[in-house]
C-alpha atoms as a PDB file:
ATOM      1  CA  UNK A   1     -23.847  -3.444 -25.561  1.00  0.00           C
ATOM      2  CA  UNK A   2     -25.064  -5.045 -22.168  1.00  0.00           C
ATOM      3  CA  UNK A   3     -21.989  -3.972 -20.552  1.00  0.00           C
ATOM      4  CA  UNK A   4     -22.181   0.224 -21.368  1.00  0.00           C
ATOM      5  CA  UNK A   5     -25.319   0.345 -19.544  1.00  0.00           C
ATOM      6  CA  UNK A   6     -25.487   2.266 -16.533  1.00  0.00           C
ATOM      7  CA  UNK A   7     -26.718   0.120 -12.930  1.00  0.00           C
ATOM      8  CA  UNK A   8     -30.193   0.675 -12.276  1.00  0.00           C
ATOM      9  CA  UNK A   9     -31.328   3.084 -10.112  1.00  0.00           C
ATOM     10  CA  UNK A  10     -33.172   1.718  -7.262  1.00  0.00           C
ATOM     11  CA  UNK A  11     -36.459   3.724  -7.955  1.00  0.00           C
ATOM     12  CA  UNK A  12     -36.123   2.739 -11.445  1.00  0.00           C
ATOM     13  CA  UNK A  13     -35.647  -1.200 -10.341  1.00  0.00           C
ATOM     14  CA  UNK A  14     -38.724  -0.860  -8.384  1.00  0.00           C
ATOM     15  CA  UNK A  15     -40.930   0.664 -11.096  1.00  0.00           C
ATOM     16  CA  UNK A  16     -39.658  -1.886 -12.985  1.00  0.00           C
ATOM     17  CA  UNK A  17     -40.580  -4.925 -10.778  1.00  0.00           C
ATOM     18  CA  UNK A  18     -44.183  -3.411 -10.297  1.00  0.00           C
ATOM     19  CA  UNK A  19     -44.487  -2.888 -13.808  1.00  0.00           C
ATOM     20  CA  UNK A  20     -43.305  -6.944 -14.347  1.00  0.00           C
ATOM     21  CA  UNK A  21     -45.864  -8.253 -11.904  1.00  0.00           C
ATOM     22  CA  UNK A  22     -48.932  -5.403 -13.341  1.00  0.00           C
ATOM     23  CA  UNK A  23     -48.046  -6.962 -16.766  1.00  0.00           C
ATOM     24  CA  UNK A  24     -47.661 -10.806 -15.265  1.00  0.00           C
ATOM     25  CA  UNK A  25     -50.942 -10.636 -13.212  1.00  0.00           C
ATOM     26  CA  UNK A  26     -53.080  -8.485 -16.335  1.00  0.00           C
ATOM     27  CA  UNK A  27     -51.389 -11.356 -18.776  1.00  0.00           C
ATOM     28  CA  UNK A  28     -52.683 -14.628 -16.257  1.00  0.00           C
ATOM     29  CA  UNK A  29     -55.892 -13.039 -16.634  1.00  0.00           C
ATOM     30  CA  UNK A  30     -55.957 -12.568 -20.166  1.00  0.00           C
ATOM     31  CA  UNK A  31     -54.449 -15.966 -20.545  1.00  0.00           C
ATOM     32  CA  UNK A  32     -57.198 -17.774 -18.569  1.00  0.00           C
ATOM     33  CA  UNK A  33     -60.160 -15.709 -20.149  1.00  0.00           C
ATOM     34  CA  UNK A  34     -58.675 -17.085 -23.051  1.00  0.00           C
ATOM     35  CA  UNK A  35     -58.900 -20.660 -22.038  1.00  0.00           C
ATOM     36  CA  UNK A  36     -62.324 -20.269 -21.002  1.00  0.00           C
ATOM     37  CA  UNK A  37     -63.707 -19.586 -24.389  1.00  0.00           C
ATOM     38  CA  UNK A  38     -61.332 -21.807 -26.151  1.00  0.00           C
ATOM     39  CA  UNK A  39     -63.085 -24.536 -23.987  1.00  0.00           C
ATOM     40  CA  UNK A  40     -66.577 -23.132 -24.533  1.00  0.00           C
ATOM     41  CA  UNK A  41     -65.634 -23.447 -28.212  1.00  0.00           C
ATOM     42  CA  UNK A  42     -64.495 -27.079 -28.160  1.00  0.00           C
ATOM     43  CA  UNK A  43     -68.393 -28.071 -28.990  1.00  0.00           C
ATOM     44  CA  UNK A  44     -68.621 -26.156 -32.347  1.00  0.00           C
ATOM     45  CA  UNK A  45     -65.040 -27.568 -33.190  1.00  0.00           C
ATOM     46  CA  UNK A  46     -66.435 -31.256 -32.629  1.00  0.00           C
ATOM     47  CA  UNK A  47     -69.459 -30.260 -34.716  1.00  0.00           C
ATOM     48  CA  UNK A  48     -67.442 -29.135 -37.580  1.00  0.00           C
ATOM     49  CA  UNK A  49     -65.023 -31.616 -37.673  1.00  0.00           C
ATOM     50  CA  UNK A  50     -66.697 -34.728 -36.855  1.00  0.00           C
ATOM     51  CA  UNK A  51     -64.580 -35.574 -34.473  1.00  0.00           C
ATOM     52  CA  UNK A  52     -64.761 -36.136 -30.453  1.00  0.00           C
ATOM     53  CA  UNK A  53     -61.983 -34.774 -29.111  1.00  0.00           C
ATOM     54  CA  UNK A  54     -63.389 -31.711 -27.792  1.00  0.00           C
ATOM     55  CA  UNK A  55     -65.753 -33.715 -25.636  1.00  0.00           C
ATOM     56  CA  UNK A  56     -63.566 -36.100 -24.511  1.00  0.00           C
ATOM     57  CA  UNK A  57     -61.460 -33.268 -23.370  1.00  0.00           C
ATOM     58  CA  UNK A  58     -64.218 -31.980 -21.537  1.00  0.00           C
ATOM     59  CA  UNK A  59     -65.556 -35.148 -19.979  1.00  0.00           C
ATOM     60  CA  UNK A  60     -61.726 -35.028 -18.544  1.00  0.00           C
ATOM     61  CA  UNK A  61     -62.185 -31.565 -17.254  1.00  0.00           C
ATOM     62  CA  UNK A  62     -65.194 -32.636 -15.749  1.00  0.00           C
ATOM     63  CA  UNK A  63     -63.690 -35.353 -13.569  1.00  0.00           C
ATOM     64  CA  UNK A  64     -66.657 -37.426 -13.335  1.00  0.00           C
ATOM     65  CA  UNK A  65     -68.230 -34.823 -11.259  1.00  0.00           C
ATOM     66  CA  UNK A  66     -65.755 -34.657  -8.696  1.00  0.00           C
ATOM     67  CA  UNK A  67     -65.285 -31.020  -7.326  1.00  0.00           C
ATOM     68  CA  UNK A  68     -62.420 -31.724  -5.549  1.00  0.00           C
ATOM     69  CA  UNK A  69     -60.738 -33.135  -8.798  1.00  0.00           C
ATOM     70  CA  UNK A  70     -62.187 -29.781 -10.642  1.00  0.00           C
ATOM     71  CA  UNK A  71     -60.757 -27.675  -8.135  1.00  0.00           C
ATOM     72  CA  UNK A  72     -57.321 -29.291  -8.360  1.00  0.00           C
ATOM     73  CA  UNK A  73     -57.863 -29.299 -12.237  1.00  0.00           C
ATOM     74  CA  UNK A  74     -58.767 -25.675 -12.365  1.00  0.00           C
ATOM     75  CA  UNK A  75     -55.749 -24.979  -9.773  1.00  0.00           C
ATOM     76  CA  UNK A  76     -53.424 -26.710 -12.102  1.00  0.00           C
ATOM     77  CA  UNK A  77     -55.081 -24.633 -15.200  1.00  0.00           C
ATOM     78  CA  UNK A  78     -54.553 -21.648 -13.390  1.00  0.00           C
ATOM     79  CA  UNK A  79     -50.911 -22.256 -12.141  1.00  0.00           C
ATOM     80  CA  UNK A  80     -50.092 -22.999 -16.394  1.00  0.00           C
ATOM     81  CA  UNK A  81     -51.186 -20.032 -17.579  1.00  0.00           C
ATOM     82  CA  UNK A  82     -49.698 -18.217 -14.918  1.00  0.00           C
ATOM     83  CA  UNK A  83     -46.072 -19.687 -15.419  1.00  0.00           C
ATOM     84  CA  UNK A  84     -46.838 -18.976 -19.522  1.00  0.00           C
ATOM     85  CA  UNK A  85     -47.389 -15.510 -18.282  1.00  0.00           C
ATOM     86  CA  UNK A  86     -43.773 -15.175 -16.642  1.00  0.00           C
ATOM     87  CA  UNK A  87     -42.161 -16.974 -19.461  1.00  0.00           C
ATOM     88  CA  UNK A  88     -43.910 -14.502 -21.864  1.00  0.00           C
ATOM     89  CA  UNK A  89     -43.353 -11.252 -19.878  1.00  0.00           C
ATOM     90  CA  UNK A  90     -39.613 -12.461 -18.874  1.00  0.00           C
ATOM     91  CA  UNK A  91     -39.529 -12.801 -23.293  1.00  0.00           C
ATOM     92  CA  UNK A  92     -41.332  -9.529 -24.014  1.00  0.00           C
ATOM     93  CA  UNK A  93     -38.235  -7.932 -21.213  1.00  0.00           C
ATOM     94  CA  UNK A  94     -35.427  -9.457 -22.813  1.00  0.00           C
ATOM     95  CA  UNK A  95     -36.977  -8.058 -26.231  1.00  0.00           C
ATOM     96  CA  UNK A  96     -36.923  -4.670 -24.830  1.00  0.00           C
ATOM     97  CA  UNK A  97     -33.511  -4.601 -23.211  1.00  0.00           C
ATOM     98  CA  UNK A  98     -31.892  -5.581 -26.947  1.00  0.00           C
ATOM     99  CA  UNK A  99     -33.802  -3.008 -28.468  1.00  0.00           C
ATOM    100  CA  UNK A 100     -33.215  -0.224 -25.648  1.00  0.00           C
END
């Protein structure tokens, strides 16, 4: 029960926040490492299906060339797998606090 639990020590609340960002940073990372090679795959998928959605995909990525629009594209990218990341590790706490 929620309510038994002791308060948090204040040491302990602080290990705890480091660990949440350690895990939130490590898990954006991981998150848009995995976006890179799920683009870089979007070719073979094309190939093997016939389709052209993987291009067209890309060719929106691209931005006709535009850095600007890449960098804001890239930005955005970055700022969704980073929000993903807090929604997973927020998850992933909630899972341990039942269980603990």
């Amino acid at each position: 029960m929620p309510g038994n639990r002791p308060p948090p020590t204040s040491a302990g609340s602080l290990w705890r926040t480091v660990l949440k960002t350690l895990c939130t940073v490590g898990l954006t990372a991981l998150l848009i490492s995995l976006l890179r090679e799920g683009l870089s795959l979007l070719p073979w998928v094309d190939r093997k299906t016939g389709q052209h959605v993987g291009a067209s995909v890309l060719q929106v990525l691209a931005a006709d060339g535009n850095a600007s629009q890449q960098q804001m594209i890239a930005a955005g990218l970055m700022v969704l797998c980073f929000l993903l990341a807090i929604v997973l590790v927020r998850w992933g706490e909630r899972l341990l606090d039942r269980r603990y």
